[in-house]
PDB file of N, CA and C in Angstrom:
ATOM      1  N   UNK A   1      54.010 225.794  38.208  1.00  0.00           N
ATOM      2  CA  UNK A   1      54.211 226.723  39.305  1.00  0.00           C
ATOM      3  C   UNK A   1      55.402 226.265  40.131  1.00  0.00           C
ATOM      4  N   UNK A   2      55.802 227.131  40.471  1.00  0.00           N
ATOM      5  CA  UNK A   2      57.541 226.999  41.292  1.00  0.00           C
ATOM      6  C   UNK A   2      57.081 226.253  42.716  1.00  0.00           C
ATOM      7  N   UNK A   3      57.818 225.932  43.722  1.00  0.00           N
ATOM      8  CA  UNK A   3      57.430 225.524  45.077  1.00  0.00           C
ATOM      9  C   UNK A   3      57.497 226.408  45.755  1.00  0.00           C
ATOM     10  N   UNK A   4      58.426 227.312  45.261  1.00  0.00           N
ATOM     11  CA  UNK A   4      58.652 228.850  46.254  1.00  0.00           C
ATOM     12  C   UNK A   4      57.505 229.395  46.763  1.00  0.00           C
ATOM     13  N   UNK A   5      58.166 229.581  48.501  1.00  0.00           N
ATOM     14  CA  UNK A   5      56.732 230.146  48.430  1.00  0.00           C
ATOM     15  C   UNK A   5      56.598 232.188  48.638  1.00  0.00           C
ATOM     16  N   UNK A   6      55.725 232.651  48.367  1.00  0.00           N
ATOM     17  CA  UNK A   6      55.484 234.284  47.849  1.00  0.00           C
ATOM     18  C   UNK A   6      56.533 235.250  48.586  1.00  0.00           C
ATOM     19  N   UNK A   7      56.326 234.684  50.233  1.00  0.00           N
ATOM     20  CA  UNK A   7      57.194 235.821  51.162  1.00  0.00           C
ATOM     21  C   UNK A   7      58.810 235.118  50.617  1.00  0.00           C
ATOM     22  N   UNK A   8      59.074 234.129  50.728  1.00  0.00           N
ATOM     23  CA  UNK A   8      60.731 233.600  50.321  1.00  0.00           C
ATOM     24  C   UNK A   8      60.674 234.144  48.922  1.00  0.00           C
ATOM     25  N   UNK A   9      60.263 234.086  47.918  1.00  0.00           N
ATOM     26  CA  UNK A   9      60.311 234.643  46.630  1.00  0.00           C
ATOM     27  C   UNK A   9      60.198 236.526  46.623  1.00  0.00           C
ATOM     28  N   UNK A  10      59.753 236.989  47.420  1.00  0.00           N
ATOM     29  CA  UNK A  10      60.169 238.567  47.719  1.00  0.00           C
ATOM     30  C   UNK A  10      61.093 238.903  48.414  1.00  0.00           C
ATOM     31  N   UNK A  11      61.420 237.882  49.042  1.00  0.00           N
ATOM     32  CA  UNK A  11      62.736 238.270  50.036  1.00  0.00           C
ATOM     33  C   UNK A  11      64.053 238.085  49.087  1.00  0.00           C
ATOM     34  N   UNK A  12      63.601 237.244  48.368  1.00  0.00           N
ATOM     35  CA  UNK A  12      65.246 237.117  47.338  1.00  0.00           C
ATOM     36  C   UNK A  12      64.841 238.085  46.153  1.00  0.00           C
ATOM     37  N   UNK A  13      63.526 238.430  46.223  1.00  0.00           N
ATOM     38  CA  UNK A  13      64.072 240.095  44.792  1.00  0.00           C
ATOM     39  C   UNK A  13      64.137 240.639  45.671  1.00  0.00           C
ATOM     40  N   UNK A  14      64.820 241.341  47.233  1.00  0.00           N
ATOM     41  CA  UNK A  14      64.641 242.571  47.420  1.00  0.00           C
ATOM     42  C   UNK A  14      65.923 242.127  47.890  1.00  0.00           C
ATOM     43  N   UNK A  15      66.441 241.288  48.239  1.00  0.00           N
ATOM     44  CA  UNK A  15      68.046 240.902  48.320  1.00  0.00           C
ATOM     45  C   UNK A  15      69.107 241.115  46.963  1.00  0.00           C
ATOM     46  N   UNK A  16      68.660 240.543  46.041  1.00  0.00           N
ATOM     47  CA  UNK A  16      68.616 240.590  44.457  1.00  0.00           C
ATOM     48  C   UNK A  16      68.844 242.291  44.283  1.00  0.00           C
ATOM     49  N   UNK A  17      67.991 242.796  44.257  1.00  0.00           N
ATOM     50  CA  UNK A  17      68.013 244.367  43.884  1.00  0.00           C
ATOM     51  C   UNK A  17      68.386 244.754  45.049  1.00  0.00           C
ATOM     52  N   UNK A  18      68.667 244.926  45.741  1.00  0.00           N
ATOM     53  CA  UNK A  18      70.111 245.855  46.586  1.00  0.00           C
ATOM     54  C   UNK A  18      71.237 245.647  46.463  1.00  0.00           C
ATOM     55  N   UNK A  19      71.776 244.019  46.241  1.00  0.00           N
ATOM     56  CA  UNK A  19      72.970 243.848  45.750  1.00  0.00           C
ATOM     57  C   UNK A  19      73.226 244.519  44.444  1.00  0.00           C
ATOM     58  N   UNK A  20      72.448 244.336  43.332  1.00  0.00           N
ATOM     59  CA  UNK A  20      72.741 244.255  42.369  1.00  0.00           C
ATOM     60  C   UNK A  20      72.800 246.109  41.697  1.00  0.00           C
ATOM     61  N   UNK A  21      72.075 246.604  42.386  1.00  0.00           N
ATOM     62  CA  UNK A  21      71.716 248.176  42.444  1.00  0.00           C
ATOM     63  C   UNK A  21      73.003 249.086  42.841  1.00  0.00           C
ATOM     64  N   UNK A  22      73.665 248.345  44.466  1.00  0.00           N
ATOM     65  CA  UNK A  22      74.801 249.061  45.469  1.00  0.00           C
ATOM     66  C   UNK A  22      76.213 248.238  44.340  1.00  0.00           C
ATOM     67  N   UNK A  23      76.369 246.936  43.710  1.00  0.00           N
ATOM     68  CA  UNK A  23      77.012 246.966  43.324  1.00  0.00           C
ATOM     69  C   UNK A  23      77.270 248.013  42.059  1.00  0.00           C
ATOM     70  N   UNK A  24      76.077 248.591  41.163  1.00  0.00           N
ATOM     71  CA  UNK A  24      76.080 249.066  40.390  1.00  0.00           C
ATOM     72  C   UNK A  24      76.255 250.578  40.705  1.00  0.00           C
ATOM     73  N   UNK A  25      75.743 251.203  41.434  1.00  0.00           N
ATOM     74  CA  UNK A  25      76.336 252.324  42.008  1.00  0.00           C
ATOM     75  C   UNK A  25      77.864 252.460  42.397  1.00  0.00           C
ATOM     76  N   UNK A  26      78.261 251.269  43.252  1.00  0.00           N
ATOM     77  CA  UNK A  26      79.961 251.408  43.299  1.00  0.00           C
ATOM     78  C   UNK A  26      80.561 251.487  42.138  1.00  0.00           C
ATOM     79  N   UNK A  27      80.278 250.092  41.274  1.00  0.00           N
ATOM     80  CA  UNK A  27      80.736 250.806  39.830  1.00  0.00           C
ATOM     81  C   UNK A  27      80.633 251.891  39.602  1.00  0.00           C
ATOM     82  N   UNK A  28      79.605 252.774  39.252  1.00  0.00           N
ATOM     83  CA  UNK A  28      80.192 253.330  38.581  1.00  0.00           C
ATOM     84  C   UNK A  28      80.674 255.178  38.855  1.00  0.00           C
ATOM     85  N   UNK A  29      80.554 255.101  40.398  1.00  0.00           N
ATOM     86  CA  UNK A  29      81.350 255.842  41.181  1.00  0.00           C
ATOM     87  C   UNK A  29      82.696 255.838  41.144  1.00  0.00           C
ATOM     88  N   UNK A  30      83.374 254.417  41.510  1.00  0.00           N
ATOM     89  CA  UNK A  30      84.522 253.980  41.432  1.00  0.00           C
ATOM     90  C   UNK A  30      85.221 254.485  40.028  1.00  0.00           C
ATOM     91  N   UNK A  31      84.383 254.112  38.867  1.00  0.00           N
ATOM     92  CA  UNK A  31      84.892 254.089  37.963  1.00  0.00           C
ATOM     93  C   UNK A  31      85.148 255.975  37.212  1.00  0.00           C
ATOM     94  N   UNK A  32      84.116 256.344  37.695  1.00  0.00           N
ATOM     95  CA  UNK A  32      84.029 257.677  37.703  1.00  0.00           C
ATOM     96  C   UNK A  32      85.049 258.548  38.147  1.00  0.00           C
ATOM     97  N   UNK A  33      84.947 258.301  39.617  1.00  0.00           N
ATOM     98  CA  UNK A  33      85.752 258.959  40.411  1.00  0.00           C
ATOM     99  C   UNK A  33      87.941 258.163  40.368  1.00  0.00           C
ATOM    100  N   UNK A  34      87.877 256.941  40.485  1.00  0.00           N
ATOM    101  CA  UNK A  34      89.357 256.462  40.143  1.00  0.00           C
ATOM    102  C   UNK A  34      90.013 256.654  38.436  1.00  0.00           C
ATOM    103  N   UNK A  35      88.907 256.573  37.806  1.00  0.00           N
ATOM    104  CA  UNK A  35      89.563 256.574  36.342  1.00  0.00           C
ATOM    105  C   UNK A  35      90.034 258.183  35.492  1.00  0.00           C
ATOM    106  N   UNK A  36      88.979 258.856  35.739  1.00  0.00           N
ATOM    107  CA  UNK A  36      88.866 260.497  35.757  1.00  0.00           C
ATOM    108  C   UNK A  36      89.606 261.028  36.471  1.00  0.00           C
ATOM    109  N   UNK A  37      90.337 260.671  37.564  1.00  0.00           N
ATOM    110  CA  UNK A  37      90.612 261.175  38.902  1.00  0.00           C
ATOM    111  C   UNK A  37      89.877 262.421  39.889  1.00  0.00           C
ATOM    112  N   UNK A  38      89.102 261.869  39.698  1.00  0.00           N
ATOM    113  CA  UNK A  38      87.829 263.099  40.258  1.00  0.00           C
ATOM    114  C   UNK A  38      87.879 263.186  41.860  1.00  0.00           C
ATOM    115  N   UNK A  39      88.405 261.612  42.022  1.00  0.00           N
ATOM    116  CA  UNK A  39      88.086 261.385  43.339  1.00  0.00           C
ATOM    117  C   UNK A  39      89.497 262.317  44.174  1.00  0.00           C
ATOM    118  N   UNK A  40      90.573 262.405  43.685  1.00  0.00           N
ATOM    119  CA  UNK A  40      91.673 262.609  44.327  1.00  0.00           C
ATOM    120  C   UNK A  40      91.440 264.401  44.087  1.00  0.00           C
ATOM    121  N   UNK A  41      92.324 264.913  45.024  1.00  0.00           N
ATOM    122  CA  UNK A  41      92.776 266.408  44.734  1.00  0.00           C
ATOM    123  C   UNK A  41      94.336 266.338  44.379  1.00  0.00           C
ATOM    124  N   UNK A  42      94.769 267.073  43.567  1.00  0.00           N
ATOM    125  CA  UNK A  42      96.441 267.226  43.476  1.00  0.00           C
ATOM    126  C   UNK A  42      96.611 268.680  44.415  1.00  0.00           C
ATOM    127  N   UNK A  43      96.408 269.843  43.999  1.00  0.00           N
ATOM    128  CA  UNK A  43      96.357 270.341  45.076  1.00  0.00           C
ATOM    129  C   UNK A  43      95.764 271.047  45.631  1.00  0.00           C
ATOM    130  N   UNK A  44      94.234 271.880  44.988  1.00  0.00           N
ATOM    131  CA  UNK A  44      92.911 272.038  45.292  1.00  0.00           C
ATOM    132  C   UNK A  44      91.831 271.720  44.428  1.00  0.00           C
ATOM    133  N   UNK A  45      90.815 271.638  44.716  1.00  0.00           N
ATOM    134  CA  UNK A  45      89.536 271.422  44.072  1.00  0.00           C
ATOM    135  C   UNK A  45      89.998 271.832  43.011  1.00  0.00           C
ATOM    136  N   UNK A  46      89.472 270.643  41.627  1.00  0.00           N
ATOM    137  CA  UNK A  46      89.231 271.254  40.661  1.00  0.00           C
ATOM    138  C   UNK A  46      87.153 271.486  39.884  1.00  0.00           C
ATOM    139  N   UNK A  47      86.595 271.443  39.012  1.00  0.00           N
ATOM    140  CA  UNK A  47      85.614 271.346  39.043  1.00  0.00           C
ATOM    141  C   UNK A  47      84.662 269.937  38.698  1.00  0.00           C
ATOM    142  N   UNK A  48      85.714 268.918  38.282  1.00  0.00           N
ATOM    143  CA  UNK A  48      85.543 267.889  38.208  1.00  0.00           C
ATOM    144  C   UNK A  48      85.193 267.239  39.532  1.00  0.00           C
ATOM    145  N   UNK A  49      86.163 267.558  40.076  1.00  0.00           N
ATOM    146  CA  UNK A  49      85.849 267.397  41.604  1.00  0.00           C
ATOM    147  C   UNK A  49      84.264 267.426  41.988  1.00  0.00           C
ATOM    148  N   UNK A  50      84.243 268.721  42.383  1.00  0.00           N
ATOM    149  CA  UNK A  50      82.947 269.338  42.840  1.00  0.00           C
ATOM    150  C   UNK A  50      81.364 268.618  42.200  1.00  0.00           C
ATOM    151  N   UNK A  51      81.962 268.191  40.663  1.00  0.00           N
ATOM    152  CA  UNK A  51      80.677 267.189  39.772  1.00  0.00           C
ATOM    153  C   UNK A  51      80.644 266.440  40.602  1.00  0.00           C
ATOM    154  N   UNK A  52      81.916 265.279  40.938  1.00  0.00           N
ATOM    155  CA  UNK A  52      82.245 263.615  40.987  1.00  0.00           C
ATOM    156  C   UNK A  52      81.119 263.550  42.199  1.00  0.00           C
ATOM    157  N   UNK A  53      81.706 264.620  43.525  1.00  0.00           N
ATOM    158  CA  UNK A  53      81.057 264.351  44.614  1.00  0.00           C
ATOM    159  C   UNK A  53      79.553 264.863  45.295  1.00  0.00           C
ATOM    160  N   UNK A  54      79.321 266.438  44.179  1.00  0.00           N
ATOM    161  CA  UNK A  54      77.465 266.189  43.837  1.00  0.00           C
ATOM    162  C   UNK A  54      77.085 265.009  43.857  1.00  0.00           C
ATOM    163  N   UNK A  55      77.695 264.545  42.999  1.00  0.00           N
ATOM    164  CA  UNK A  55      77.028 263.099  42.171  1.00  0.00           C
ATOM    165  C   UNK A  55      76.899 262.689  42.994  1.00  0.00           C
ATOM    166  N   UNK A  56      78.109 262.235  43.763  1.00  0.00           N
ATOM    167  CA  UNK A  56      77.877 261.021  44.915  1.00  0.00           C
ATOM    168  C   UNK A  56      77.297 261.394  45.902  1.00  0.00           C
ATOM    169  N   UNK A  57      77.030 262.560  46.114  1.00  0.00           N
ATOM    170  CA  UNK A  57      76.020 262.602  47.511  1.00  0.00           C
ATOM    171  C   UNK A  57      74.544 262.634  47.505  1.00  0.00           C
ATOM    172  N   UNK A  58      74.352 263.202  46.208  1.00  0.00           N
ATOM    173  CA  UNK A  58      72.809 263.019  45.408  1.00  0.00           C
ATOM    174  C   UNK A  58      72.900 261.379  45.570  1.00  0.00           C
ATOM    175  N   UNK A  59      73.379 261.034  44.619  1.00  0.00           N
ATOM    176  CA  UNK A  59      73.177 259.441  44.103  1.00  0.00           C
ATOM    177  C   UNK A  59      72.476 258.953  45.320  1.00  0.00           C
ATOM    178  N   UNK A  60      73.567 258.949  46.138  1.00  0.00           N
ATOM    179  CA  UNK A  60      73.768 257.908  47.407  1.00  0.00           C
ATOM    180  C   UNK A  60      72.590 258.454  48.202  1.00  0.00           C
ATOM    181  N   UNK A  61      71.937 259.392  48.279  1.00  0.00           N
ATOM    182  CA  UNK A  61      70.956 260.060  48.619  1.00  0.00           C
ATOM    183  C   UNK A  61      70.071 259.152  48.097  1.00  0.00           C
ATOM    184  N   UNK A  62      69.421 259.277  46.971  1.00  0.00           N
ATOM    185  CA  UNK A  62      68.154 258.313  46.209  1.00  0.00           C
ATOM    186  C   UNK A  62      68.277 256.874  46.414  1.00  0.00           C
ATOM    187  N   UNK A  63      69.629 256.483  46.226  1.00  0.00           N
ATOM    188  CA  UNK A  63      69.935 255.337  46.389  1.00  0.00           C
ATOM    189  C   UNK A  63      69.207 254.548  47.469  1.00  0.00           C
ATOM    190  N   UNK A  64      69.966 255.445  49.171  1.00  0.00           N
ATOM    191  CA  UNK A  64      69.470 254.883  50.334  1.00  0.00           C
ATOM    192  C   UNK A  64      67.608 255.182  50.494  1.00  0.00           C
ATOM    193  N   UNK A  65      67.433 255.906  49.851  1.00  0.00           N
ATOM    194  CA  UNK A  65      65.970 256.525  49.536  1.00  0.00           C
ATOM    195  C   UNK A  65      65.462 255.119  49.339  1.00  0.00           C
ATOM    196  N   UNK A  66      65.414 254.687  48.037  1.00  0.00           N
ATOM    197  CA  UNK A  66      65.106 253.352  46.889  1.00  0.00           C
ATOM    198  C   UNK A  66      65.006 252.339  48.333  1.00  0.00           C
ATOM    199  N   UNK A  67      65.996 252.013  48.977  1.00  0.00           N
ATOM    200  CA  UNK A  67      66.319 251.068  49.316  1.00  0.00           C
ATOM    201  C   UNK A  67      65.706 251.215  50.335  1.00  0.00           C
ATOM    202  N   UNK A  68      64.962 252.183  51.099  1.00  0.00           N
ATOM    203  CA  UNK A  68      63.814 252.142  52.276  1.00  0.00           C
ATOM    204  C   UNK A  68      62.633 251.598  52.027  1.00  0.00           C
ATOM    205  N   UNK A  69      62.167 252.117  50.587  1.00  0.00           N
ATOM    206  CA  UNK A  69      61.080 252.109  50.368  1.00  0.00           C
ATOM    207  C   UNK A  69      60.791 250.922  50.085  1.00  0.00           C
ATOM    208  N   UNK A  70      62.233 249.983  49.345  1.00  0.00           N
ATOM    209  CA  UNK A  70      61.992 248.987  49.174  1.00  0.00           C
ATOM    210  C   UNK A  70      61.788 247.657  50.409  1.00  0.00           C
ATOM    211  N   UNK A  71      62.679 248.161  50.812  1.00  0.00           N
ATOM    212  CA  UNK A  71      62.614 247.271  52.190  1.00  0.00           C
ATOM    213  C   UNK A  71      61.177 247.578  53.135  1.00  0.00           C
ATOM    214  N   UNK A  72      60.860 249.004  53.083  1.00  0.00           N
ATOM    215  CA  UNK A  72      59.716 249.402  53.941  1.00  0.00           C
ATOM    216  C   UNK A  72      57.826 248.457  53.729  1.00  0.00           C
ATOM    217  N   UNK A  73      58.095 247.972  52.469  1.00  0.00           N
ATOM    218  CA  UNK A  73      57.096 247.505  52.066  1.00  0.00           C
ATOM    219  C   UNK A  73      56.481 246.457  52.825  1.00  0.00           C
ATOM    220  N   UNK A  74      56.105 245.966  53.347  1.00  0.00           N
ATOM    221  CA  UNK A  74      54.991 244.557  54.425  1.00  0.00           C
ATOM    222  C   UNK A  74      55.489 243.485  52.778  1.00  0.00           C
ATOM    223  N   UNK A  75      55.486 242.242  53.453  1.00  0.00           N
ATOM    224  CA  UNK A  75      55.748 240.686  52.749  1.00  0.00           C
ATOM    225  C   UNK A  75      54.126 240.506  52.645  1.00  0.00           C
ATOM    226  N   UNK A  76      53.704 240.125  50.857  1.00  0.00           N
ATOM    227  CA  UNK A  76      52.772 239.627  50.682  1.00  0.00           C
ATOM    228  C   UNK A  76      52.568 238.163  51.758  1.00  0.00           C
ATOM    229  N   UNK A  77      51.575 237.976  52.123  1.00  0.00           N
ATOM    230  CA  UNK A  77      51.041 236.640  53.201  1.00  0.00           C
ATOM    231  C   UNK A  77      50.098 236.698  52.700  1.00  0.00           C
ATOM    232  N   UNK A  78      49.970 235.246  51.775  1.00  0.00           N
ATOM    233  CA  UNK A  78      48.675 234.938  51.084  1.00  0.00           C
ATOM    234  C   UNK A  78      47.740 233.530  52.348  1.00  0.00           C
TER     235      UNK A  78
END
């Protein structure tokens, strides 16, 4: 058995999975939106557009969702 104790061992998976979640969302927004050029306009909307940033407002929607619920939870105290 580890020395860790339960509440320090939930506090680093819920640190753990937000980093690792928000980094993964920037990916692959970033990558979405800079590589495609979805993110930019040349000189109006195209429909790529209109996908890139659904996406991102949904996403980022569930995302911050995830990340309440996760945080919202009470620390096991054994």
């Amino acid at each position: 058995m580890s020395g860790m104790e339960q509440d320090a061992r939930d506090l680093l998976k819920r640190v753990l999975i937000t980093v690792s979640l928000g980094c993964l969302w920037l990916l692959v927004n970033s990558t979405f939106g800079l590589m495609f050029g979805w993110f930019f306009f040349e000189h109006f909307p195209k429909l790529g557009n209109y996908i890139f940033y659904g996406w991102f407002v949904v996403s980022l929607f569930f995302l911050i969702r995830y990340f309440i619920r996760i945080w919202s939870k009470k620390f096991k105290v054994d």
